[in-house]
Protein backbone atom coordinates (compact mmCIF):
# COMPACT_ATOMS: atom_id res chain seq x y z
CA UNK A 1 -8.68 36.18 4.69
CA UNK A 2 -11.50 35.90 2.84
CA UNK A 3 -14.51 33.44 3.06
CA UNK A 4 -13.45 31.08 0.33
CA UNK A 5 -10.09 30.40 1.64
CA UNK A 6 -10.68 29.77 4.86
CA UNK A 7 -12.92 26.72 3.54
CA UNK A 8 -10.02 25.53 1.18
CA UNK A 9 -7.70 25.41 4.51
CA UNK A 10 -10.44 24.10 6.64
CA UNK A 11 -10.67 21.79 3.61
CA UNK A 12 -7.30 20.63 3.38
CA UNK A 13 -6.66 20.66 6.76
CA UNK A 14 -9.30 17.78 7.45
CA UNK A 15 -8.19 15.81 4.22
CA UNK A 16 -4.46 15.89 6.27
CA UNK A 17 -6.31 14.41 9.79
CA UNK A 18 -8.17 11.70 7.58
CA UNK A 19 -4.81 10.89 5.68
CA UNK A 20 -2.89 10.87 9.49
CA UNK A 21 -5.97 8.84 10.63
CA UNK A 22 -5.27 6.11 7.93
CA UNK A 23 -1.64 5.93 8.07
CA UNK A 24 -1.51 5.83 11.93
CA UNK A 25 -3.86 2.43 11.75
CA UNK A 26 -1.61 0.53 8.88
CA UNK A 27 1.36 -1.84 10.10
CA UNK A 28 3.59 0.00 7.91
CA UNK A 29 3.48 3.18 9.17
CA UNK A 30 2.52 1.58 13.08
CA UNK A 31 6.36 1.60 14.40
CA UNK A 32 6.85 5.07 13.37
CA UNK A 33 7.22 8.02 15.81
CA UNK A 34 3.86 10.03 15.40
CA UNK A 35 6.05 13.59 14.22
CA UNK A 36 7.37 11.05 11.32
CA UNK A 37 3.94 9.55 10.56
CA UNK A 38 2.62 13.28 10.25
CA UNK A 39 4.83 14.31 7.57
CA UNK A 40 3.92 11.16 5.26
CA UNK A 41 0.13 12.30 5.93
CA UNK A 42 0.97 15.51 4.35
CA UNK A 43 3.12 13.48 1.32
CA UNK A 44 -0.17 11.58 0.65
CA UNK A 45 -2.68 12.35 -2.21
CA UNK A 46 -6.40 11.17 -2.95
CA UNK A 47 -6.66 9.59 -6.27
CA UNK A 48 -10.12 8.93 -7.88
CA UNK A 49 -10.87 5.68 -10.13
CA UNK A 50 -13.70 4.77 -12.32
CA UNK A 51 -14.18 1.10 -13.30
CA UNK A 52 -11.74 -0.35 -15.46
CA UNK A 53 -8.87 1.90 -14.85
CA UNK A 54 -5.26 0.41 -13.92
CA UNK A 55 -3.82 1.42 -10.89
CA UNK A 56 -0.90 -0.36 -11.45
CA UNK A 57 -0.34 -2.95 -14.62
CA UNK A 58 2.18 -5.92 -14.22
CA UNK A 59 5.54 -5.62 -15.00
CA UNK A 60 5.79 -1.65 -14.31
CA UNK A 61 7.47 0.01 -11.27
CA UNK A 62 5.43 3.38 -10.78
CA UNK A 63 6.40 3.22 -6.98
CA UNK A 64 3.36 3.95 -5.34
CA UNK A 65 1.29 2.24 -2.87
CA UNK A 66 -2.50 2.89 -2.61
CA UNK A 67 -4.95 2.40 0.64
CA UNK A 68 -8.54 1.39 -0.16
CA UNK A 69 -11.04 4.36 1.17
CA UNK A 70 -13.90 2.74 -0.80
CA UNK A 71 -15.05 0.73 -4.16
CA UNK A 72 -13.54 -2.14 -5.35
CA UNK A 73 -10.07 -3.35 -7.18
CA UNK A 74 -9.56 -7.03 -8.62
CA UNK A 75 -5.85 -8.15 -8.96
CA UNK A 76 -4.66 -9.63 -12.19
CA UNK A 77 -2.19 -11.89 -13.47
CA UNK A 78 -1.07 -11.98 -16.91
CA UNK A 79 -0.37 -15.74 -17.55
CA UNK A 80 0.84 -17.27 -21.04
CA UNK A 81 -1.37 -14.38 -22.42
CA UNK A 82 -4.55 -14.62 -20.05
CA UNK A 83 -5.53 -12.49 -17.54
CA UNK A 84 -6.44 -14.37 -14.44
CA UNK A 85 -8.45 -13.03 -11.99
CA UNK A 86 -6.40 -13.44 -8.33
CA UNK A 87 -8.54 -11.93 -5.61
CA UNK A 88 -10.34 -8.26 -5.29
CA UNK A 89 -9.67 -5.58 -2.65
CA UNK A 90 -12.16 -2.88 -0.63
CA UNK A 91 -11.89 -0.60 1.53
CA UNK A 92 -9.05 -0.64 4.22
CA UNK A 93 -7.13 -3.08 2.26
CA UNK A 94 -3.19 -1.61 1.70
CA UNK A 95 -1.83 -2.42 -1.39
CA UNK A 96 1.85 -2.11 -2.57
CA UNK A 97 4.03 -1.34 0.63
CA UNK A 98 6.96 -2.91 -1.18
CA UNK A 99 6.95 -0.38 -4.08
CA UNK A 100 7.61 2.29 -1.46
CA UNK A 101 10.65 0.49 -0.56
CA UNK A 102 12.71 -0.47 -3.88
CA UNK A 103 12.54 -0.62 -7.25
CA UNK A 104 10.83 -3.94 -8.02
CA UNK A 105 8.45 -4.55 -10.94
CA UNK A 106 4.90 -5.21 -10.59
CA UNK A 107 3.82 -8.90 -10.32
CA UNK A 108 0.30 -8.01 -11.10
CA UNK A 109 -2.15 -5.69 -12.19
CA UNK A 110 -4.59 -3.79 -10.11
CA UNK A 111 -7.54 -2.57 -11.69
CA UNK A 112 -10.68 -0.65 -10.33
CA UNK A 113 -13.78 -3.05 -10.55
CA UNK A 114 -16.28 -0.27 -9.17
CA UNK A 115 -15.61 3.67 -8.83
CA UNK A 116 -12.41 3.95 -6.26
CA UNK A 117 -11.00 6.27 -4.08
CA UNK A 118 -7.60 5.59 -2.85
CA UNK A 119 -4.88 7.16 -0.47
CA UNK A 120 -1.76 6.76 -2.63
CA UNK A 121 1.80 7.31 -1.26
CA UNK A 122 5.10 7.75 -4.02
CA UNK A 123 8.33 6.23 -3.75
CA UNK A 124 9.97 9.18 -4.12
CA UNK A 125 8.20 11.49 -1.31
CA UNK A 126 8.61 8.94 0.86
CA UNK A 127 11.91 8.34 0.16
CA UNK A 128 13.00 11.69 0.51
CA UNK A 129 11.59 11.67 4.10
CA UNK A 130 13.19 8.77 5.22
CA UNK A 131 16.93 10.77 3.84
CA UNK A 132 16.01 13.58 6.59
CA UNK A 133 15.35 10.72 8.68
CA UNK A 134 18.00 8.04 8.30
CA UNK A 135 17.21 6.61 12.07
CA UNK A 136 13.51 5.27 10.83
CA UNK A 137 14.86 3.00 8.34
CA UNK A 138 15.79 0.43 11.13
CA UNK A 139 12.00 0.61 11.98
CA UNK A 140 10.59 0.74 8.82
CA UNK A 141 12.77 -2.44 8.07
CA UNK A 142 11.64 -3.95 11.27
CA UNK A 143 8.24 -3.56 10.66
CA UNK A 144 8.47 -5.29 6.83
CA UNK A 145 10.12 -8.20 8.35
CA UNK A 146 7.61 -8.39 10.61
CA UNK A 147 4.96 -8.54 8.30
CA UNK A 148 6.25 -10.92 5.79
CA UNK A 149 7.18 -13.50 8.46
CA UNK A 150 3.35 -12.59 9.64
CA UNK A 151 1.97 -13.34 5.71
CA UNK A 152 3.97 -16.50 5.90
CA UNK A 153 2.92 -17.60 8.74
CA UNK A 154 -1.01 -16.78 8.00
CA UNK A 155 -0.27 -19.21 4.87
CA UNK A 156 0.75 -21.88 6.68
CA UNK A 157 -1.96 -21.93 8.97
CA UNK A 158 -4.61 -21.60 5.75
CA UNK A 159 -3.06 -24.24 3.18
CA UNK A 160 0.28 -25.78 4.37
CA UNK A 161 -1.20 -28.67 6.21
CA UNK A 162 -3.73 -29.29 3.82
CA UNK A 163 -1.20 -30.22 0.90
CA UNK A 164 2.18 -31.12 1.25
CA UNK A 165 3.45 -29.57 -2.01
CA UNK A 166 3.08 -26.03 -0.54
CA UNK A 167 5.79 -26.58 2.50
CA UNK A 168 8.43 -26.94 -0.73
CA UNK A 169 7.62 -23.42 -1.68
CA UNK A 170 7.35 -21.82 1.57
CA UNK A 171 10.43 -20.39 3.35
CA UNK A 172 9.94 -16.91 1.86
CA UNK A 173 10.79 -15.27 5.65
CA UNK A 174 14.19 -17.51 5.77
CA UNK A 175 15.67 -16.13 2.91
């Protein structure tokens, strides 16, 4: 082995502990047995972004879901031919756990506001994982249900009280 290669495997090999690292802190992966959580390390990639590139546009379904390692991204809604600015992400923020799980157009679009460097897990790798692994699913599912009662719940505490119209469109976890 030469000099050179070793550095590429030492390389790699540390880009796979960072990637484990990440995905052993996020409540998606958090249910998972470790030996499972390994393999979607290895599935990830590390995607680069420079300001004003789409991660994702609205209406698509690339089926990918990105972690924020550092920079900026600002969520956008097209509305009656506007963009509308929603909210901007940084680092740590997850970003598109649902895409991993089904087919399901984008609502928004995600756009790098400052230079970006993502973890980014496909549909399809994952997918394939969880087919050699059909006794996860139950936890994966688990662990979705969990959070979406968990987002519901957060929004209740924030605006619910505060203005009665919001309790009519609220029941998301019941359905």
């Amino acid at each position: 082995m030469n000099l050179s290669t070793g550095k590429n495997e030492s390389f790699g090999n540390c880009e796979y502990k960072e990637h484990l690292n990440i995905l052993r802190q996020l409540y998606f992966f958090s249910k998972l047995p470790l030996e499972t959580v390994k393999v979607f390390a290895y599935l990830c990639s590390k995607e680069y972004y420079k300001p004003g590139d789409f991660l994702f546009r609205q209406g698509e379904d690339e089926g990918r879901a990105f972690y924020i390692i550092s920079g900026t991204a600002r969520l956008y809604r097209n509305m009656e031919g506007r963009e509308q600015e929603i909210r901007d992400y940084g680092p740590e923020d997850f970003i598109g756990t649902m895409a991993l799980l089904g087919n399901i157009p984008r609502l928004y679009s995600l756009k790098a506001f400052s230079n970006l460097s993502c973890l980014v897990m496909q549909r399809d790798k994952i997918s394939r994982a969880l087919q050699q692994y059909p006794e996860l699913m139950p936890k994966v599912m688990r662990t979705v249900v969990e959070r979406v009662n968990f987002w519901e719940e957060q929004f209740l505490m924030r605006h619910a009280q505060k203005d009665e119209k919001y309790m009519k469109e609220l029941g998301v976890s019941l359905i």
